[in-house]
PDB file of N, CA and C in Angstrom:
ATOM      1  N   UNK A   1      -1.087  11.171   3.266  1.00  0.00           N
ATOM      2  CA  UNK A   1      -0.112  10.744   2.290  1.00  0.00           C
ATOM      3  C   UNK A   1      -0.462  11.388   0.950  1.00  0.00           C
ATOM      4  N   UNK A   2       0.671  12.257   0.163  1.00  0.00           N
ATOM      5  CA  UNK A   2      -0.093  12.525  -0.888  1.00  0.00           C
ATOM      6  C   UNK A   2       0.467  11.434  -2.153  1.00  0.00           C
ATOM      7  N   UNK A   3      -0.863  11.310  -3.219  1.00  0.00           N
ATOM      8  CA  UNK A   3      -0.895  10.334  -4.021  1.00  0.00           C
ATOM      9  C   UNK A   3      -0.783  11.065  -5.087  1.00  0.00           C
ATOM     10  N   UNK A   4      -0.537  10.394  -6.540  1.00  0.00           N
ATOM     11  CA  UNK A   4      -0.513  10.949  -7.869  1.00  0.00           C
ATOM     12  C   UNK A   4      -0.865   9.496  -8.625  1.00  0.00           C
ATOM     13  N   UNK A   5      -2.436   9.210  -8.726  1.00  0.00           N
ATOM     14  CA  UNK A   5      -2.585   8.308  -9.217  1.00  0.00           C
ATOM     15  C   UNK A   5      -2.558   8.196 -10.417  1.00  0.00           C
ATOM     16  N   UNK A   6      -2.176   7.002 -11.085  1.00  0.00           N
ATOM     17  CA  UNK A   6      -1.773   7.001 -13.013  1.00  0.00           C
ATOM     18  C   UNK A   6      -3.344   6.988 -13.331  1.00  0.00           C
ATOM     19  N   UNK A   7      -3.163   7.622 -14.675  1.00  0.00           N
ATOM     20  CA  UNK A   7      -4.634   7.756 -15.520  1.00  0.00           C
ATOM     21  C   UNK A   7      -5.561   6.725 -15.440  1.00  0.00           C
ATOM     22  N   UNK A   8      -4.830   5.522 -15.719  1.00  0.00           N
ATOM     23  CA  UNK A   8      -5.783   4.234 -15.836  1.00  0.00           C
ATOM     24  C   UNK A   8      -7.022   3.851 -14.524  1.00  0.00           C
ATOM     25  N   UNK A   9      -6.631   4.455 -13.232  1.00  0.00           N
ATOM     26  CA  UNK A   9      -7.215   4.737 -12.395  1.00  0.00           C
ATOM     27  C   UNK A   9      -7.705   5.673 -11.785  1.00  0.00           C
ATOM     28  N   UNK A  10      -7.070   6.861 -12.074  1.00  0.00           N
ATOM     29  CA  UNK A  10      -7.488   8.218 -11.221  1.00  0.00           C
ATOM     30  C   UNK A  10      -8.845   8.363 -11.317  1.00  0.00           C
ATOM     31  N   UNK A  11      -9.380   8.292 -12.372  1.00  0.00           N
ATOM     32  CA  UNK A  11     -10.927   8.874 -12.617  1.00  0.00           C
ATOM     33  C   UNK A  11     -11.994   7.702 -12.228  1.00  0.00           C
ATOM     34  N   UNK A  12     -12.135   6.639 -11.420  1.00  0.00           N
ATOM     35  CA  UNK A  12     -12.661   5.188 -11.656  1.00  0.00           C
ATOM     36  C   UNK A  12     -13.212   5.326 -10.049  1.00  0.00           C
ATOM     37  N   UNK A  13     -14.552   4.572  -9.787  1.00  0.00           N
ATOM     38  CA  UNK A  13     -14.926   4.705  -8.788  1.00  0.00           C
ATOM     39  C   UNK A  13     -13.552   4.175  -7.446  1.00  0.00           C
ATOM     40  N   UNK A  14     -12.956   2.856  -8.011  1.00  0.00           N
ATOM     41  CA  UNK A  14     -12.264   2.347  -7.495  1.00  0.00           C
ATOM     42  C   UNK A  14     -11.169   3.276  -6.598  1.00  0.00           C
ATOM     43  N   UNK A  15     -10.250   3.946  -8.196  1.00  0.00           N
ATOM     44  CA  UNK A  15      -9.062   4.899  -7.964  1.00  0.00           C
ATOM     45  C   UNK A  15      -9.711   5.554  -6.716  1.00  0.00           C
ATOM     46  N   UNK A  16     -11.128   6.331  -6.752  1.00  0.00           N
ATOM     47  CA  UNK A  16     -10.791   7.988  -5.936  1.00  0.00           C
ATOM     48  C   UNK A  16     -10.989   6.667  -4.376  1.00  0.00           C
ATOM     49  N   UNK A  17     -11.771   5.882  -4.180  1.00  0.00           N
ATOM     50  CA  UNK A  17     -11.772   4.680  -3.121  1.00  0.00           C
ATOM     51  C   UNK A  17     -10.510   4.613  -2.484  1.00  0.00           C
ATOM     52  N   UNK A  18      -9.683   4.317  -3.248  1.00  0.00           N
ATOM     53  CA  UNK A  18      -8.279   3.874  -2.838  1.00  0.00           C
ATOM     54  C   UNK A  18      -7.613   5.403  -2.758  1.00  0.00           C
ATOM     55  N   UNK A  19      -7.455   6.518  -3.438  1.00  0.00           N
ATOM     56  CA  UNK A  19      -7.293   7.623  -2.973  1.00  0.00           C
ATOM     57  C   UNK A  19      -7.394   8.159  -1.558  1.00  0.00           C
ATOM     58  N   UNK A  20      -8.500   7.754  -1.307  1.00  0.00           N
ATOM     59  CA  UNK A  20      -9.429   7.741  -0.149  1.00  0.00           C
ATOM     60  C   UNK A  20      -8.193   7.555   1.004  1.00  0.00           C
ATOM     61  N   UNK A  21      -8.365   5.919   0.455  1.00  0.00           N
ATOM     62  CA  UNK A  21      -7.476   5.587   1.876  1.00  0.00           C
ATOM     63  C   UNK A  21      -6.224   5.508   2.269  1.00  0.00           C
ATOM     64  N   UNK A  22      -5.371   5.927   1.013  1.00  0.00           N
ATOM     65  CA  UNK A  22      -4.172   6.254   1.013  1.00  0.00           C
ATOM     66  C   UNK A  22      -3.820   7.426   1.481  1.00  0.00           C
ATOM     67  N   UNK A  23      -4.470   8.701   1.373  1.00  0.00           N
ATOM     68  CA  UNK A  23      -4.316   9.385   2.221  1.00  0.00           C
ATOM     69  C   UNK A  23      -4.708   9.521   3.721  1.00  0.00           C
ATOM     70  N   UNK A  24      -5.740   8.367   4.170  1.00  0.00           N
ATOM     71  CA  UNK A  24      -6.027   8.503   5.817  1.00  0.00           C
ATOM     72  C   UNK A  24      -4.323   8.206   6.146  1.00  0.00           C
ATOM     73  N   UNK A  25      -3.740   7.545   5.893  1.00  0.00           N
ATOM     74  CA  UNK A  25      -2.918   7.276   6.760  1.00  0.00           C
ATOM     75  C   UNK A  25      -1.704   8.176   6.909  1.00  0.00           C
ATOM     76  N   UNK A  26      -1.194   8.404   8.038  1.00  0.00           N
ATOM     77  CA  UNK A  26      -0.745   9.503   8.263  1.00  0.00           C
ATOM     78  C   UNK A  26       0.830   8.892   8.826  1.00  0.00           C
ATOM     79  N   UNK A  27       1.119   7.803   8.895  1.00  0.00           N
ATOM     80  CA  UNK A  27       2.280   6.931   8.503  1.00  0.00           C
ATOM     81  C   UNK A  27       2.899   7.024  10.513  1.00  0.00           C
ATOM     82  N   UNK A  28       1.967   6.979  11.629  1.00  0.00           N
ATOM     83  CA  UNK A  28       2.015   7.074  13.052  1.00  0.00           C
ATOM     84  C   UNK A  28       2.767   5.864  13.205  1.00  0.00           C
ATOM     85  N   UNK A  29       2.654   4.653  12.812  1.00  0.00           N
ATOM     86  CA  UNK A  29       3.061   3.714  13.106  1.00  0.00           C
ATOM     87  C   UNK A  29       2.178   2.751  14.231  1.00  0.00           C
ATOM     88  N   UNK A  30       1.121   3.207  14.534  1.00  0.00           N
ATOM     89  CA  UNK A  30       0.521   2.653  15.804  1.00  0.00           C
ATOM     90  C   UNK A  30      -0.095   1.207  15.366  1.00  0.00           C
ATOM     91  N   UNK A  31      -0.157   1.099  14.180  1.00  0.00           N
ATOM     92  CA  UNK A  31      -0.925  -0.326  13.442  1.00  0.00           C
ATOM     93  C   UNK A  31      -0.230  -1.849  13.419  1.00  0.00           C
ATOM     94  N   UNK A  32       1.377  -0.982  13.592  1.00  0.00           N
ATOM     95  CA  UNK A  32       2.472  -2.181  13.360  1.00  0.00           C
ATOM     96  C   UNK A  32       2.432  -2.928  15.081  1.00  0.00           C
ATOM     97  N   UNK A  33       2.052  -2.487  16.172  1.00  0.00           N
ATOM     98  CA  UNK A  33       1.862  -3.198  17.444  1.00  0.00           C
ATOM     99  C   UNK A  33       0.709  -4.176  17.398  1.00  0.00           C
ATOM    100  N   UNK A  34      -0.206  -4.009  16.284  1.00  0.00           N
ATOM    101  CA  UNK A  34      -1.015  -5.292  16.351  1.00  0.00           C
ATOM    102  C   UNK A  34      -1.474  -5.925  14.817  1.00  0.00           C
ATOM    103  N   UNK A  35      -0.423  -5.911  14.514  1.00  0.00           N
ATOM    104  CA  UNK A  35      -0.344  -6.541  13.102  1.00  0.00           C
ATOM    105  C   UNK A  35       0.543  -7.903  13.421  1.00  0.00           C
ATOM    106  N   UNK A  36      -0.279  -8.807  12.760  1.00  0.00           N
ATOM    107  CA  UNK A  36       0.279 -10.269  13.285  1.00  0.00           C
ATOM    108  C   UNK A  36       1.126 -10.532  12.660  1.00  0.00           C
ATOM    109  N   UNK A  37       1.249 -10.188  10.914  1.00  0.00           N
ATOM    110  CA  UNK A  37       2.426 -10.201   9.949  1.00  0.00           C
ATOM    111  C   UNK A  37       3.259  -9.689  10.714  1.00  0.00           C
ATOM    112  N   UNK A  38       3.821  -8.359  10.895  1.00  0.00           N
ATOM    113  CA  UNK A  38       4.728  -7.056  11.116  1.00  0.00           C
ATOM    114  C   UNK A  38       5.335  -8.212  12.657  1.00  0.00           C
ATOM    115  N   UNK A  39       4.170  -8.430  13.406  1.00  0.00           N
ATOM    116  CA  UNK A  39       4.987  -9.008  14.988  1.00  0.00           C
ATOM    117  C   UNK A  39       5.840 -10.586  14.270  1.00  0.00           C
ATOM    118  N   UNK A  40       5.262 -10.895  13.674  1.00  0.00           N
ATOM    119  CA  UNK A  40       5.797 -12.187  13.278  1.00  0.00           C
ATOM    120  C   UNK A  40       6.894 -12.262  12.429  1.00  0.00           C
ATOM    121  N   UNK A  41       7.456 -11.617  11.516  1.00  0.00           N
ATOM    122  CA  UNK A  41       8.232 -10.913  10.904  1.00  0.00           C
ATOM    123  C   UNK A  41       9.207  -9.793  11.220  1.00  0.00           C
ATOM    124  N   UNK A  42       8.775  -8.945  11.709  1.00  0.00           N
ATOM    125  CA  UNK A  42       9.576  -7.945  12.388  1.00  0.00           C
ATOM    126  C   UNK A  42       9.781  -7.140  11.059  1.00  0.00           C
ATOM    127  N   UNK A  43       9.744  -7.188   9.933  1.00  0.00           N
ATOM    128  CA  UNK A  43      10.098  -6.455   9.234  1.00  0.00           C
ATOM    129  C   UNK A  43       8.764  -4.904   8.464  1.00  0.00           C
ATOM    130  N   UNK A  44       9.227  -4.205   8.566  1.00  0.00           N
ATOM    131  CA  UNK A  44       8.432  -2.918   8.052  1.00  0.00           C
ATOM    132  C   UNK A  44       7.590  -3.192   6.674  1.00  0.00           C
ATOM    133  N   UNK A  45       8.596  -3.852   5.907  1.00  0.00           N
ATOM    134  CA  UNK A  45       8.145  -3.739   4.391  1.00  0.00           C
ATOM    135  C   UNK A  45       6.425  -4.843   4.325  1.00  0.00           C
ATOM    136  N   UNK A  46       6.800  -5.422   5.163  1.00  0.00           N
ATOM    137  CA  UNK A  46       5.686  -6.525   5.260  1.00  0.00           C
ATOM    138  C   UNK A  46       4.838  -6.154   6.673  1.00  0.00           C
ATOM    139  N   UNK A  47       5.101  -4.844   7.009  1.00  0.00           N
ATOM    140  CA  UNK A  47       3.499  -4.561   7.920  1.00  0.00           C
ATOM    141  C   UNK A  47       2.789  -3.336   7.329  1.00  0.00           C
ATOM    142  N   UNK A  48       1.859  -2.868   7.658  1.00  0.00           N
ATOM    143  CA  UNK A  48       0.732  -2.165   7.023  1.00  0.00           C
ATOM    144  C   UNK A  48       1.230  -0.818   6.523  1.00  0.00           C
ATOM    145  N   UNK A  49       2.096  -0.542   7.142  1.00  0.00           N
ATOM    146  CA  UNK A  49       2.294   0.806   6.123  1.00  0.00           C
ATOM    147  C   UNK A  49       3.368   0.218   4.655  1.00  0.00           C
ATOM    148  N   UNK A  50       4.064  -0.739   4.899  1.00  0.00           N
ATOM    149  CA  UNK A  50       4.857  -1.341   3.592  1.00  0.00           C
ATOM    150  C   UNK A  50       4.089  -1.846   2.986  1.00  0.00           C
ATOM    151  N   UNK A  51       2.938  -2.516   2.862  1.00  0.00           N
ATOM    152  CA  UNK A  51       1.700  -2.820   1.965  1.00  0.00           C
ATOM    153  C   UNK A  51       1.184  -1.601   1.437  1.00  0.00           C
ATOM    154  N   UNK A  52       1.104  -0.511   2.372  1.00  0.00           N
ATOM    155  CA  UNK A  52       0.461   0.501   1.736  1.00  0.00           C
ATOM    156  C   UNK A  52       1.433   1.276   0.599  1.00  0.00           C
ATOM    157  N   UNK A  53       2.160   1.510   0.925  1.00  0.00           N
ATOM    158  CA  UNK A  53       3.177   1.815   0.259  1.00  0.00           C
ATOM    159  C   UNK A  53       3.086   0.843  -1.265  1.00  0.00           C
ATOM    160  N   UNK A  54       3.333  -0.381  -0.908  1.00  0.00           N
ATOM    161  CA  UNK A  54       3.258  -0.962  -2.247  1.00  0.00           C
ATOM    162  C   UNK A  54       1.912  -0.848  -3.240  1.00  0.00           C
ATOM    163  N   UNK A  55       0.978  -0.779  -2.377  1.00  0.00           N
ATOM    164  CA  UNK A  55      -0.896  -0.587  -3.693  1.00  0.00           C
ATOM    165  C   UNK A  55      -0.406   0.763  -4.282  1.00  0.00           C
ATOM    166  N   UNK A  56      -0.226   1.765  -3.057  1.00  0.00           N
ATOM    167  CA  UNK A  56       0.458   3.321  -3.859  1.00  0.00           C
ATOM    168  C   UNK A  56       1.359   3.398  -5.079  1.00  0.00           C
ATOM    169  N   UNK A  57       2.184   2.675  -5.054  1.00  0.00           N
ATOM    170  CA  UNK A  57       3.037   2.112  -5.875  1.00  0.00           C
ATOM    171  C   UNK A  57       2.276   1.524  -7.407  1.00  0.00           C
ATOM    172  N   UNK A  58       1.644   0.834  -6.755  1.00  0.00           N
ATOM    173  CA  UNK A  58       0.803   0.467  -8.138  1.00  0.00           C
ATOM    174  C   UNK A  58       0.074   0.703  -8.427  1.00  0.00           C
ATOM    175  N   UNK A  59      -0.827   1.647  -7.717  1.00  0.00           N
ATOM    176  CA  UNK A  59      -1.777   2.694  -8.750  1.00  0.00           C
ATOM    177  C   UNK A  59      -1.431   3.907  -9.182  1.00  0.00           C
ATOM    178  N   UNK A  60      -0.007   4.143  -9.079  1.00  0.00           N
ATOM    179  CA  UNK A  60       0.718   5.752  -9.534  1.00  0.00           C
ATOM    180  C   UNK A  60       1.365   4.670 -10.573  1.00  0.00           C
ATOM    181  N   UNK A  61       1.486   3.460 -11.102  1.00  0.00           N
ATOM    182  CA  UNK A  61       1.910   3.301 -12.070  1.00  0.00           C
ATOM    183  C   UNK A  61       3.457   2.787 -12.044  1.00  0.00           C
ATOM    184  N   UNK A  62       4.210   2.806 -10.653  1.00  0.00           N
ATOM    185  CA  UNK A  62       5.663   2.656 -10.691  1.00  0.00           C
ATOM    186  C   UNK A  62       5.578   1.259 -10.971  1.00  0.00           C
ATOM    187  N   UNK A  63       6.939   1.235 -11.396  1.00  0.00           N
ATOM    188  CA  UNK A  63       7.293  -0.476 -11.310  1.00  0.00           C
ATOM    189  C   UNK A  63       7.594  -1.287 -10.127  1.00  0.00           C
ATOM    190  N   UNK A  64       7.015  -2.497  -9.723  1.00  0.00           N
ATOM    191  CA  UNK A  64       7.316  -3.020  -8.371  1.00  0.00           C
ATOM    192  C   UNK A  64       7.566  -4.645  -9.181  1.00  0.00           C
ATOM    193  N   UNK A  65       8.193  -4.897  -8.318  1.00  0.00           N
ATOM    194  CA  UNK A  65       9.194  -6.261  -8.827  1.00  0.00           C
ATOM    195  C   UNK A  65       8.178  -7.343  -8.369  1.00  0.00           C
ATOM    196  N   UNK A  66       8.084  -8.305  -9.443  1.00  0.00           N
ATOM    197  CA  UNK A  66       7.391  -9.577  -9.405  1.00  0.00           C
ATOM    198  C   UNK A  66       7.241  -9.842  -8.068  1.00  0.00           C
ATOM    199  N   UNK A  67       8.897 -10.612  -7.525  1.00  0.00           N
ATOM    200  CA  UNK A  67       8.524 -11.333  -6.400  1.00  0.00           C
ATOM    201  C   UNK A  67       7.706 -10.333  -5.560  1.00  0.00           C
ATOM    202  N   UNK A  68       7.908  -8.893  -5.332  1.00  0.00           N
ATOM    203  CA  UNK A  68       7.090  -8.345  -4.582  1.00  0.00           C
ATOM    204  C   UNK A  68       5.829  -8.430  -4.604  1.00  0.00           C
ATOM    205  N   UNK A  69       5.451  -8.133  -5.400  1.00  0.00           N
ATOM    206  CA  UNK A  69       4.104  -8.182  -6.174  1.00  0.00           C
ATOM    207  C   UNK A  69       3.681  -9.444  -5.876  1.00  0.00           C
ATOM    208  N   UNK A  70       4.302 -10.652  -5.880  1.00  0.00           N
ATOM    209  CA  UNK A  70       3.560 -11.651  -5.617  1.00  0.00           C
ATOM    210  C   UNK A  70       3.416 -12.437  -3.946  1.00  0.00           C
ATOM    211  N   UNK A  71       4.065 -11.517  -3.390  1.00  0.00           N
ATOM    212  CA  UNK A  71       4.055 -11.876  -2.169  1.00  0.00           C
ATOM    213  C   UNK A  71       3.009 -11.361  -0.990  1.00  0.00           C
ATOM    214  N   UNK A  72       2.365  -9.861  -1.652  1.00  0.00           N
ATOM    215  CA  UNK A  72       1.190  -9.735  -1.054  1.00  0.00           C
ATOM    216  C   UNK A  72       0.097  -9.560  -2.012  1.00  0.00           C
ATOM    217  N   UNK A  73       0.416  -9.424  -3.325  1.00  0.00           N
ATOM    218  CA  UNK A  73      -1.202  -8.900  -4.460  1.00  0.00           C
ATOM    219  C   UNK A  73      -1.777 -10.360  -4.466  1.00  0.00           C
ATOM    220  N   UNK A  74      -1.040 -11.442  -5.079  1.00  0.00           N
ATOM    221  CA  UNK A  74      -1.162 -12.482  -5.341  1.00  0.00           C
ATOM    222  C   UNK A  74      -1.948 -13.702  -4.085  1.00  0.00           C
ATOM    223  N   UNK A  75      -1.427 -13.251  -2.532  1.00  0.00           N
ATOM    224  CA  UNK A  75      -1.410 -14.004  -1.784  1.00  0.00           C
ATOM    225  C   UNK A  75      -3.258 -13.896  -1.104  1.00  0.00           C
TER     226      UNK A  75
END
């Protein structure tokens, strides 16, 4: 996956961490067959690549909407 992390993080042990693992994933889909959220839900946004998607989201700095934000950062 390629990333463009915002300043506040890029340079931070944390950022290149999460760099890290934002790019292992290569978006196969094989994770969503044993993800208990994703089976229980059925929905994408709430199994592991839609989480991933959302941290990406917030360490490049985009805006992600409260309720989102509070439904997996928060939880």
């Amino acid at each position: 996956m390629q990333t463009s992390l915002a300043d506040f993080v890029r340079d931070t042990p944390e950022g290149r961490e999460a760099e890290a693992i934002l790019r292992k994933c290569v978006h196969c889909g094989f994770c969503t067959a044993t993800c208990p959220t994703y089976l229980l839900l059925g929905d994408e946004n709430d199994g592991p690549r839609g989480r991933i998607y959302l941290v990406k989201q917030l360490l490049e700095g985009a805006a992600v909407t409260a309720a989102r934000k509070h439904t997996w950062i928060a939880a």
